[in-house]
N, C-alpha and C. Protein backbone atom coordinates (compact mmCIF):
# COMPACT_ATOMS: atom_id res chain seq x y z
N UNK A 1 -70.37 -44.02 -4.78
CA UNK A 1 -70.77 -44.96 -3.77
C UNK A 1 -70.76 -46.36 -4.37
N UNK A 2 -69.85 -47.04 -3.96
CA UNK A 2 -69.99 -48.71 -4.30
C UNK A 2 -70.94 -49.50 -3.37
N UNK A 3 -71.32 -50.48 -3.83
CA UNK A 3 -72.72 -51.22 -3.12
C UNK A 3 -72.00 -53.05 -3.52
N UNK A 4 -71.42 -53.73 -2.65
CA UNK A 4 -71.22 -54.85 -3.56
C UNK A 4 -71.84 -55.93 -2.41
N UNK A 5 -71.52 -57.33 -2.75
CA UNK A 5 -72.27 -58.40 -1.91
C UNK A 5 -73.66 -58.93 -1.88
N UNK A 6 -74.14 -58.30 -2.88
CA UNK A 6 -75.44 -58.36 -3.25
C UNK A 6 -76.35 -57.65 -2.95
N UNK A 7 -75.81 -56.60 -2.62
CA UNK A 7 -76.95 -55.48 -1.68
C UNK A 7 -77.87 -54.60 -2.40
N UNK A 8 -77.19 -55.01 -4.18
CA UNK A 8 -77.58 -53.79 -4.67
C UNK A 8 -78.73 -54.73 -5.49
N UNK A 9 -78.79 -55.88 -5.37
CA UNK A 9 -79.88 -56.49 -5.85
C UNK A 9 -81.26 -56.62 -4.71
N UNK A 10 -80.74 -56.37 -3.65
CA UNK A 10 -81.81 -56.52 -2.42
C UNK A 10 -82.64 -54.85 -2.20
N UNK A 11 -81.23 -53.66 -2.94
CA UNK A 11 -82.15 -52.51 -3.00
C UNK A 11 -83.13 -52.13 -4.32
N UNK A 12 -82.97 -53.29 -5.29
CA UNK A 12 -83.68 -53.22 -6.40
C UNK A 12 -85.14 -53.89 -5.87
N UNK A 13 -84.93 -54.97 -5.52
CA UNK A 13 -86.08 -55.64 -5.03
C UNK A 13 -86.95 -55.28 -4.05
N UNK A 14 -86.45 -54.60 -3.05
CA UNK A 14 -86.95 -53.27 -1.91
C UNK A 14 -87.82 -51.92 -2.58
N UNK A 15 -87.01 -51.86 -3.83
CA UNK A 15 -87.70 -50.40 -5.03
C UNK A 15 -88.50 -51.39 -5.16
N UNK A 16 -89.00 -52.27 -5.84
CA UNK A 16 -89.81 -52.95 -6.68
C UNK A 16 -91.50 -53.04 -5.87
N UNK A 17 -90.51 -53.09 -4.55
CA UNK A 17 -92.03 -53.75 -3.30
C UNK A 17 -92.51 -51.94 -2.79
N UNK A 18 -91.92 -51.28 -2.80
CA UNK A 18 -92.48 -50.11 -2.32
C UNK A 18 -93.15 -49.51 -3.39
N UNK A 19 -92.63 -49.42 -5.14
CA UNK A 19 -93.48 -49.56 -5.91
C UNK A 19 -94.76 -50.17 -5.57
N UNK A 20 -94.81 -51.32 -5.64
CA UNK A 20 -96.21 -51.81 -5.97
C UNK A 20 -97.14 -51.57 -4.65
N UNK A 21 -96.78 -51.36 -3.82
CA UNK A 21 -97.53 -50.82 -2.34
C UNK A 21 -97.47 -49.06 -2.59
N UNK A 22 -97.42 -48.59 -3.45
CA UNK A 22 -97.30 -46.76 -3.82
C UNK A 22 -98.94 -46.81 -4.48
N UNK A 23 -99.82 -48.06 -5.34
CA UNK A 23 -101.03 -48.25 -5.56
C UNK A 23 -102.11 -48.76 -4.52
N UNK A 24 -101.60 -49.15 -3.82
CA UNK A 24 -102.15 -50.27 -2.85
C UNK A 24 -103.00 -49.35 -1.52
N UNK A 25 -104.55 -49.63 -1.87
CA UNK A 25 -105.14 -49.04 -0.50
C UNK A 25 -105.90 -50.22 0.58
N UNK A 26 -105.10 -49.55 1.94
CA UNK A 26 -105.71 -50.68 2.99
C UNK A 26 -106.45 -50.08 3.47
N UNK A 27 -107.67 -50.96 3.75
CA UNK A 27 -108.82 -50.20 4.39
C UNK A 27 -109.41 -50.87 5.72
N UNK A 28 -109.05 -50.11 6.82
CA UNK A 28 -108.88 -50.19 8.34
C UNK A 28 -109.88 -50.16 8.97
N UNK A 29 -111.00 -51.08 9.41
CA UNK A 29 -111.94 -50.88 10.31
C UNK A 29 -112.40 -52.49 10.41
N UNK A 30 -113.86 -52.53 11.12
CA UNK A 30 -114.38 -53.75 11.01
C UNK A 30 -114.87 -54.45 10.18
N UNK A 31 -114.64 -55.30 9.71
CA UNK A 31 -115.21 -56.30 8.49
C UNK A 31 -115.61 -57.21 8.88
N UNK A 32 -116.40 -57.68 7.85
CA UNK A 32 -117.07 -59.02 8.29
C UNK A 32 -118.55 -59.24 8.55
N UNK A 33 -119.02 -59.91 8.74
CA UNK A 33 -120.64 -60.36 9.30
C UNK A 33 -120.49 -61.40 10.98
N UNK A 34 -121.15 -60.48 11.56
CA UNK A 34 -121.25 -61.50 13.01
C UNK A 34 -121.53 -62.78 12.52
N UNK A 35 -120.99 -63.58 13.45
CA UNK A 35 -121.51 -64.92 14.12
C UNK A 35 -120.73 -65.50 12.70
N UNK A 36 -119.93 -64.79 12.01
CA UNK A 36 -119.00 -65.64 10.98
C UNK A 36 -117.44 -65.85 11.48
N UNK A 37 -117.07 -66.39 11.96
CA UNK A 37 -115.57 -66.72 12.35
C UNK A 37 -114.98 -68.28 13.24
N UNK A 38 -113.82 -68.48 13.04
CA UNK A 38 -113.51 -69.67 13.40
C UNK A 38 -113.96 -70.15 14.18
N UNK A 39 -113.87 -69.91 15.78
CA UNK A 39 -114.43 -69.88 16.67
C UNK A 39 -115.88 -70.32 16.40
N UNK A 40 -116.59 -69.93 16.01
CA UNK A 40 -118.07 -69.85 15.97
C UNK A 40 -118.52 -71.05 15.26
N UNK A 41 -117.36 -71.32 13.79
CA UNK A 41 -117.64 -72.29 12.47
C UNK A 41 -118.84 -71.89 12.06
N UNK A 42 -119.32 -70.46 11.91
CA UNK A 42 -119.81 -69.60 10.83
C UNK A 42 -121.70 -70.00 11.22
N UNK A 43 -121.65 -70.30 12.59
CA UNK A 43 -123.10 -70.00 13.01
C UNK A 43 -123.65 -68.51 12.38
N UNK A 44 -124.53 -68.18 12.15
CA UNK A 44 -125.21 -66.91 12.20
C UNK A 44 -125.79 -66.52 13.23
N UNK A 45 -126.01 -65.43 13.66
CA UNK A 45 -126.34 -64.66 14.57
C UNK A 45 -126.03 -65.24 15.84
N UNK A 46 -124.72 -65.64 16.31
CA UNK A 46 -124.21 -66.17 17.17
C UNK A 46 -124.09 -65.04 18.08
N UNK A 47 -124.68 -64.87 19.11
CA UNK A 47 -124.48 -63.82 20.73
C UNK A 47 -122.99 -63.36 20.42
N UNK A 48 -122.39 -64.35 20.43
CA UNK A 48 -120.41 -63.79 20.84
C UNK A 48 -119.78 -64.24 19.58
N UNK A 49 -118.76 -63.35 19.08
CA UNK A 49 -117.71 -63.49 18.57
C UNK A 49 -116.60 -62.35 18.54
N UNK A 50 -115.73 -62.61 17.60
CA UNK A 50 -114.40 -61.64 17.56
C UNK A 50 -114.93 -60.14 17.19
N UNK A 51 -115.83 -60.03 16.00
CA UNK A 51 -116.42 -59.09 15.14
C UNK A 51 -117.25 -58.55 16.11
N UNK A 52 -117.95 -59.16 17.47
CA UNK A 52 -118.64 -57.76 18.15
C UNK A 52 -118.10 -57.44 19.06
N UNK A 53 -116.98 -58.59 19.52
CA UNK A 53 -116.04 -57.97 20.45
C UNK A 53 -115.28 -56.22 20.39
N UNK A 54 -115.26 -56.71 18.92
CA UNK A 54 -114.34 -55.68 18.16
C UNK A 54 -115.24 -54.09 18.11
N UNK A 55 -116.83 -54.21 17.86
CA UNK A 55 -117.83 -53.31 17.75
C UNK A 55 -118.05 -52.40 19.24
N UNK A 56 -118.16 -53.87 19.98
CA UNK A 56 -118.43 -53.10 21.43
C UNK A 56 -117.08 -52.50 22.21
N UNK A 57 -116.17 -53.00 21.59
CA UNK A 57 -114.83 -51.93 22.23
C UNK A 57 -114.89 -50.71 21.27
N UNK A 58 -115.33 -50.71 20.09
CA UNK A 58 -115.02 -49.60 19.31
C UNK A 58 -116.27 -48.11 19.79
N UNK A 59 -117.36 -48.77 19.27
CA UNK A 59 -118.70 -47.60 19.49
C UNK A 59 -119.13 -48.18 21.03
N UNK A 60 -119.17 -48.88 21.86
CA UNK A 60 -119.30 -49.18 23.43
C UNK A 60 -120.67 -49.77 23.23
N UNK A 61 -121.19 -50.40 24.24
CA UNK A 61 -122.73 -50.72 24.14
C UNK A 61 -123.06 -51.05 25.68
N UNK A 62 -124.42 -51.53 25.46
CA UNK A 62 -125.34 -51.27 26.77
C UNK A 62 -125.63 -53.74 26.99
N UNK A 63 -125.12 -54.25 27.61
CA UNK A 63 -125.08 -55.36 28.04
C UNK A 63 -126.98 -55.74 28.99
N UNK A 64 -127.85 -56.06 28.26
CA UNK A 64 -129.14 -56.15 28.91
C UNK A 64 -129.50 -58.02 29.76
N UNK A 65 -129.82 -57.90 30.55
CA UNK A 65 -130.43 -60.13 30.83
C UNK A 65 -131.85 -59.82 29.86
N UNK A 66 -131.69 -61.13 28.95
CA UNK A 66 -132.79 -61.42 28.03
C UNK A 66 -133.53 -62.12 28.94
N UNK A 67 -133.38 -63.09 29.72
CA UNK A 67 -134.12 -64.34 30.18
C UNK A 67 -134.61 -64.07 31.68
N UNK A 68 -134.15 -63.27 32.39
CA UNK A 68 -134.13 -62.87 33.59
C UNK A 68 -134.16 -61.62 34.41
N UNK A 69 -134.25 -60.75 35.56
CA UNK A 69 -134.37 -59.79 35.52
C UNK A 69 -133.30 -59.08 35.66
N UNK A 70 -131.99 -59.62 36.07
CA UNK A 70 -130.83 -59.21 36.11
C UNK A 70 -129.51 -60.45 35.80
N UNK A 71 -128.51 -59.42 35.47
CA UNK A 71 -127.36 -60.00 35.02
C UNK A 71 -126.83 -60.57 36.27
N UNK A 72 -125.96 -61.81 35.82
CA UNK A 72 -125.58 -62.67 37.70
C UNK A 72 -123.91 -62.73 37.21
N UNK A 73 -122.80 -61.25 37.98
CA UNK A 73 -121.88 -61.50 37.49
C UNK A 73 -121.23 -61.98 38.54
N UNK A 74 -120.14 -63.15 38.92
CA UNK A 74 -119.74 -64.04 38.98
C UNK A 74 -118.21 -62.90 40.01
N UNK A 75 -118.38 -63.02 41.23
CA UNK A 75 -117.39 -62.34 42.14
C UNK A 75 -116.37 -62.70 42.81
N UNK A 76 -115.90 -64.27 42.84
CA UNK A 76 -115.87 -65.14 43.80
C UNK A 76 -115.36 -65.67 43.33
N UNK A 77 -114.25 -66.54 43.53
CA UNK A 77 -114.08 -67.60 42.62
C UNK A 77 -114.26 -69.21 42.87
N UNK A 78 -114.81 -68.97 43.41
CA UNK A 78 -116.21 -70.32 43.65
C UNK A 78 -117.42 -70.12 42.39
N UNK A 79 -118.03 -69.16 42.56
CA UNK A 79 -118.64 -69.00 41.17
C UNK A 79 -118.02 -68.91 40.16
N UNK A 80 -117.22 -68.97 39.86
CA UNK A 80 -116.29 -68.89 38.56
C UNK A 80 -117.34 -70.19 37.68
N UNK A 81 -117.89 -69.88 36.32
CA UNK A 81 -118.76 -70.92 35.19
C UNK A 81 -119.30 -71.46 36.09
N UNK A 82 -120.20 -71.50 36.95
CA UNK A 82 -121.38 -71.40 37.96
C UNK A 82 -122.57 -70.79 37.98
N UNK A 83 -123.71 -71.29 38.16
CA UNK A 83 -125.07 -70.55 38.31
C UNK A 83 -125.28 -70.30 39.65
N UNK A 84 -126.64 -69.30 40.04
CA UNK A 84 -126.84 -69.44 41.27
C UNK A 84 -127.29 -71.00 41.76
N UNK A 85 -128.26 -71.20 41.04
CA UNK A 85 -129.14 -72.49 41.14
C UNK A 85 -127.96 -73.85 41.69
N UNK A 86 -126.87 -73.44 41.12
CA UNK A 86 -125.50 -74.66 41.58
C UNK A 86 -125.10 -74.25 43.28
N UNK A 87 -125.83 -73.42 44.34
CA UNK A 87 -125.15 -73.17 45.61
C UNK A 87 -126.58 -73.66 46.38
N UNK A 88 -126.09 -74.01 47.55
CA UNK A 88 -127.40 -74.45 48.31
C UNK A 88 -126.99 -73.49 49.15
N UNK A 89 -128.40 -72.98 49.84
CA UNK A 89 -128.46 -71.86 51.16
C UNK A 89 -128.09 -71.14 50.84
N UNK A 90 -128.52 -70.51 49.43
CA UNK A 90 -128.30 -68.93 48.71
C UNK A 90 -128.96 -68.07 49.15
N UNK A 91 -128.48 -66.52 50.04
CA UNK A 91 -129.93 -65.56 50.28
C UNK A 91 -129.31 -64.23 49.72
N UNK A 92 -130.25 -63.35 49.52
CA UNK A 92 -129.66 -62.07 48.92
C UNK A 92 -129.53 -60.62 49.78
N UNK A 93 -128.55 -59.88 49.65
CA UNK A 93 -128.29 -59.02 50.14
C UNK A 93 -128.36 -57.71 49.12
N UNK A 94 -128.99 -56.92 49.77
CA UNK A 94 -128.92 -55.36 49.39
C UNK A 94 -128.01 -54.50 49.86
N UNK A 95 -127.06 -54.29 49.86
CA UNK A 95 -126.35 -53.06 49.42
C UNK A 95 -126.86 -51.40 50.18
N UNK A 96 -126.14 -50.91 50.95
CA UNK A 96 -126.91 -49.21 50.99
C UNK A 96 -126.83 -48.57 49.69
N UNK A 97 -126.16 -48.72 48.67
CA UNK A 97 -126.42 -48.36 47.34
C UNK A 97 -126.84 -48.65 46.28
N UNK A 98 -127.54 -49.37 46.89
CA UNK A 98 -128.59 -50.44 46.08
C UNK A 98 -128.18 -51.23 45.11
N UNK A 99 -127.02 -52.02 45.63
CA UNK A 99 -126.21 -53.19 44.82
C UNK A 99 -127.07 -54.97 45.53
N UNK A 100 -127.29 -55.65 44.78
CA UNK A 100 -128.08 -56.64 45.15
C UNK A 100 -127.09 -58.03 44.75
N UNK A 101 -126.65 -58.49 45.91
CA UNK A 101 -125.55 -59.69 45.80
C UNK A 101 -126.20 -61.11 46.40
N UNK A 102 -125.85 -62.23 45.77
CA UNK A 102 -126.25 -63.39 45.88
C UNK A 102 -125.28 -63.88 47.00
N UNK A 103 -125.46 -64.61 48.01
CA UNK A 103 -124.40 -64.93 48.89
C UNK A 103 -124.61 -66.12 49.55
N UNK A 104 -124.21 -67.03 50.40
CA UNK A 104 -123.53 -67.93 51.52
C UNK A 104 -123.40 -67.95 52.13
N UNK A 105 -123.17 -68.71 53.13
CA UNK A 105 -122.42 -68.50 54.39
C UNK A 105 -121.39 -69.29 54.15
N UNK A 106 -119.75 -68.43 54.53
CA UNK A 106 -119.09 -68.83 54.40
C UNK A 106 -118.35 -70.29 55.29
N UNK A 107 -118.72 -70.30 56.62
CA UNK A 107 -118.79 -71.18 57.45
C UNK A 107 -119.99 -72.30 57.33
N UNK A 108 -119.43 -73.44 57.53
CA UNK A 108 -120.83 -74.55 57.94
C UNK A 108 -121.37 -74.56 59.10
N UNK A 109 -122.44 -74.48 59.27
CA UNK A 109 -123.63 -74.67 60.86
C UNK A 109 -122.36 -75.34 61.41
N UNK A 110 -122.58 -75.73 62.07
CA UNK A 110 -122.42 -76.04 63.47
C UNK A 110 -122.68 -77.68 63.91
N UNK A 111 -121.41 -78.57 64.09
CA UNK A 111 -121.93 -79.43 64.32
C UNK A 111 -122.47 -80.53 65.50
N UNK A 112 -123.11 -81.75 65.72
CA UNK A 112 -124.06 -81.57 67.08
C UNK A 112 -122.83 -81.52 67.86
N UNK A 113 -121.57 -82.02 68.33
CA UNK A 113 -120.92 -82.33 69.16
C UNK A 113 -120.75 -80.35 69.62
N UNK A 114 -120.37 -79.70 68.55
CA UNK A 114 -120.08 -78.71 68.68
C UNK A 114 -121.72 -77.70 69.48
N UNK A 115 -122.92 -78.14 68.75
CA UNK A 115 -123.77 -77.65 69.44
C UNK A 115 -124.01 -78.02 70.87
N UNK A 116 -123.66 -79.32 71.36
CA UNK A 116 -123.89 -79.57 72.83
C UNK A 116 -122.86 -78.74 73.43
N UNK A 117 -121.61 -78.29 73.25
CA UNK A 117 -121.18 -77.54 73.77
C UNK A 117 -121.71 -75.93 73.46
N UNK A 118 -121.95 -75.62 72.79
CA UNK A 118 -122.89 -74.15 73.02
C UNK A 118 -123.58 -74.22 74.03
N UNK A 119 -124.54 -75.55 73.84
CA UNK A 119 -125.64 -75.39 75.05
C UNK A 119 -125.35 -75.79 76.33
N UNK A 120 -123.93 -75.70 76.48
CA UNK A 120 -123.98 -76.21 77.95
C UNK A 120 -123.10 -74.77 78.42
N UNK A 121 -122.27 -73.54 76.95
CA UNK A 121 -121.97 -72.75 77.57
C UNK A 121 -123.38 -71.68 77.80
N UNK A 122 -124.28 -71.57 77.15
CA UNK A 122 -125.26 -70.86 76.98
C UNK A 122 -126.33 -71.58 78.66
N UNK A 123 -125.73 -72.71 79.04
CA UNK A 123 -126.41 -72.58 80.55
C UNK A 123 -126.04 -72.00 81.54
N UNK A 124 -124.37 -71.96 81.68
CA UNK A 124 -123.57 -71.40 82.49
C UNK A 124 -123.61 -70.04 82.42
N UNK A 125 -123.85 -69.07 81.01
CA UNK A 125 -124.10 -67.71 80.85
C UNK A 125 -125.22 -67.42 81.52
N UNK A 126 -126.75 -68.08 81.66
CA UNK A 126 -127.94 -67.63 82.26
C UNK A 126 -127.34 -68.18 83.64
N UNK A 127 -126.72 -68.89 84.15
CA UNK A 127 -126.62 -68.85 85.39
C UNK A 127 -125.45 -67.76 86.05
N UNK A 128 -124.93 -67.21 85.22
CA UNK A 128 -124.31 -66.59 85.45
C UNK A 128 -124.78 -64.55 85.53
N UNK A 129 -125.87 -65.14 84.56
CA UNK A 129 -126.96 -63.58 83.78
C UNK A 129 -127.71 -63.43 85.49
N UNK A 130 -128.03 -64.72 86.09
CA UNK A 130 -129.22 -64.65 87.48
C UNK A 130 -128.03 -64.18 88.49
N UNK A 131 -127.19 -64.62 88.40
CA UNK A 131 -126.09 -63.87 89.72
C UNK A 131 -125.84 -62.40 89.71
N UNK A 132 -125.66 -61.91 88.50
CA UNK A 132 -125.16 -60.62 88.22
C UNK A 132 -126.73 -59.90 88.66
N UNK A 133 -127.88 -60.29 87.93
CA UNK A 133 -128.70 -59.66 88.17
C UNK A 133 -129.41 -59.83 89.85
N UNK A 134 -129.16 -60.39 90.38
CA UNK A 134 -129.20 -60.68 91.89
C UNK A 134 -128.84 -59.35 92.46
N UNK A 135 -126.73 -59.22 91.82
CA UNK A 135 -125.73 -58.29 92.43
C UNK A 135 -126.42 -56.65 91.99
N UNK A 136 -126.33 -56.80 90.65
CA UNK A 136 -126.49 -55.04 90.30
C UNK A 136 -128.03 -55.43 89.20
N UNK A 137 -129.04 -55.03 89.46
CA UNK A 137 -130.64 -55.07 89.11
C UNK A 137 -130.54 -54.56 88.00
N UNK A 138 -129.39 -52.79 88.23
CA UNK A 138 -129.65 -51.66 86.85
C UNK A 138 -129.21 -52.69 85.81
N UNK A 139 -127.98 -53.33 86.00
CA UNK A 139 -127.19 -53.71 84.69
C UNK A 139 -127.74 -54.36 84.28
N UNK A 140 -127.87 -54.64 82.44
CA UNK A 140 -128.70 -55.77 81.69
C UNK A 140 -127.02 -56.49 81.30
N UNK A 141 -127.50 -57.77 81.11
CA UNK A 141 -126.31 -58.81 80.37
C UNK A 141 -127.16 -59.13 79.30
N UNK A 142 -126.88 -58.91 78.43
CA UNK A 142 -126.93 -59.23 77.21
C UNK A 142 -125.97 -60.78 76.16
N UNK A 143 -126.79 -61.94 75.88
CA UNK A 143 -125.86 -62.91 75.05
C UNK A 143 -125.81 -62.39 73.96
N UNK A 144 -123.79 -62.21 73.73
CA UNK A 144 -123.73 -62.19 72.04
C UNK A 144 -124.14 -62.92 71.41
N UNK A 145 -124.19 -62.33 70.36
CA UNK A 145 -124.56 -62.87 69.16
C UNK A 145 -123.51 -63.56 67.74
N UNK A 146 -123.86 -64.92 67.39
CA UNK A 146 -122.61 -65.34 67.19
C UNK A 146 -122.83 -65.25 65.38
N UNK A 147 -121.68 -64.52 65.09
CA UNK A 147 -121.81 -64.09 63.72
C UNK A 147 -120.77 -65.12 62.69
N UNK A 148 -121.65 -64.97 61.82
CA UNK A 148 -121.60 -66.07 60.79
C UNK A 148 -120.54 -65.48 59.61
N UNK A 149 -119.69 -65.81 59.12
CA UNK A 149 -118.72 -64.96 57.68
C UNK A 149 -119.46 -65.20 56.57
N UNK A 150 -119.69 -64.53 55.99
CA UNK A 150 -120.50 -64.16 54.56
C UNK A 150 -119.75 -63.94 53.22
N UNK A 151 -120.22 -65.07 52.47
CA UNK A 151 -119.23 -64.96 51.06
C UNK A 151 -120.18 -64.53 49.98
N UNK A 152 -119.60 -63.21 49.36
CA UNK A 152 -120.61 -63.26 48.30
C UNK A 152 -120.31 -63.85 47.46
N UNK A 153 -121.15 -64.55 46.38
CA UNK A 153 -120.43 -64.97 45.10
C UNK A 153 -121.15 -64.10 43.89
N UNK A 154 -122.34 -63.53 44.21
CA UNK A 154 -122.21 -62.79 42.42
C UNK A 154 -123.10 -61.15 42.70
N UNK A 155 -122.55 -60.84 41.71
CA UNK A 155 -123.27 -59.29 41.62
C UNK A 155 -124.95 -59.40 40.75
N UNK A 156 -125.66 -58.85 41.25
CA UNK A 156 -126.68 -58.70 40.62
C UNK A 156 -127.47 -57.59 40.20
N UNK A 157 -127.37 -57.50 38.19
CA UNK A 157 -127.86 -55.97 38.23
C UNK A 157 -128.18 -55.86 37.07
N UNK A 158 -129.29 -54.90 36.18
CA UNK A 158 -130.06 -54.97 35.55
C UNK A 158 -129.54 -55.20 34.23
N UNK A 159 -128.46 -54.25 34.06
CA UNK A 159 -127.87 -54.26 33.04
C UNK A 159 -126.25 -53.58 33.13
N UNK A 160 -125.22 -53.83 31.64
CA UNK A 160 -123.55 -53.05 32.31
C UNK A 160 -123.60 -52.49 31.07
N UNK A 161 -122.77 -51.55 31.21
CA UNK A 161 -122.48 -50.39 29.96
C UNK A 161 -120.92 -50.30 30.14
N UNK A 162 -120.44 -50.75 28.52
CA UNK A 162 -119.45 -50.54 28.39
C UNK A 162 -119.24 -49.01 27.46
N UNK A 163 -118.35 -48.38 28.38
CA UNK A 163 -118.04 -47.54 27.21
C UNK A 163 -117.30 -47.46 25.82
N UNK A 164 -117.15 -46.20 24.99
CA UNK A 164 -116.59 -46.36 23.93
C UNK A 164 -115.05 -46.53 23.91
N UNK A 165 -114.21 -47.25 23.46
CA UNK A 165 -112.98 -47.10 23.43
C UNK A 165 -112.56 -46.83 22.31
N UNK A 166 -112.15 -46.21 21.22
CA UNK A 166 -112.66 -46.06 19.92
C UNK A 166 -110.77 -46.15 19.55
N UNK A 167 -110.52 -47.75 19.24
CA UNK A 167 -108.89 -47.65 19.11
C UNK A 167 -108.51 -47.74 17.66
N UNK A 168 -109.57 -48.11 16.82
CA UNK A 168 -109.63 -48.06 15.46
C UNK A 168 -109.97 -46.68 14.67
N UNK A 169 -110.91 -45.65 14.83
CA UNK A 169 -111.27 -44.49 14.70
C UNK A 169 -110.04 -43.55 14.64
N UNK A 170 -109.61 -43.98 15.96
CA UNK A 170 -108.55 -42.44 16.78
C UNK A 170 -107.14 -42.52 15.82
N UNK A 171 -106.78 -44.10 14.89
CA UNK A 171 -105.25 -43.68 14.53
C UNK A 171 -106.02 -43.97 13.19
């Protein structure tokens, strides 16, 4: 077998590097000390960084509100880096499964030009409610009811559990 063009110096140098990686042990998991990394510029005990990112995807963990009674996660993208305290005419809704959401109204009231016309159709309906009930006594007329669109913007809940994803462990 001939080898020419320099190839046979690039398979010497290829032996040479797999040699010295034939001693060489890498050792695969998390390193480090929280709240030490760029990002951070080596605060200590910093809440967030790469290193617990890395923990809570690996062994999973339980997400608790320190300051409050529940976590306010952000649904909407109006709340997007928003507090509640930043929305005016915030009220809360319960859930049949006992999910507790912060919300809005998605529409604005009503304004006066627009309210004098309600109230002048809401006269014509009762005069219209006394005719019917004149004609047929049994029948009730009933005024709808004028419904408002509802935006939620955040979830509210005690605590979130991430599970384990264990992508370092498994290979």
């Amino acid at each position: 077998m001939q080898v020419s063009g320099g190839a046979l110096e690039e398979l010497e140098r290829i032996r040479k590097v797999l040699e010295y990686f034939e001693h060489v042990k890498i050792h695969i998991g998390i390193g480090g000390e929280p709240g030490a990394n760029a990002f951070q510029k080596g605060v200590k005990d910093s809440p967030v960084d790469l290193i617990t990112y890395a923990r809570v995807h690996e062994y999973g963990a339980v997400i608790k509100a320190i300051h409050h009674k529940n976590l306010t996660i952000p649904i909407h993208k109006d709340a997007k880096d928003k507090r509640i305290k930043d929305f005016q005419g915030i009220f809360f809704i319960k859930s049949r499964n006992g999910f507790l959401f912060a919300c809005v109204y998605a529409d604005k009231k009503a304004s006066v030009k627009e309210r004098k016309v309600s109230e002048a159709e809401q006269a014509e309906d009762s005069s219209e409610q006394q005719t019917r009930k004149n004609k047929k006594k049994s029948k009730k007329v009933y005024k709808k009811k004028v419904q408002r669109k509802i935006k939620y913007l955040f979830l509210l809940i005690p605590e979130v559990t991430i599970p384990e994803r264990s992508f370092i462990r498994a290979s």
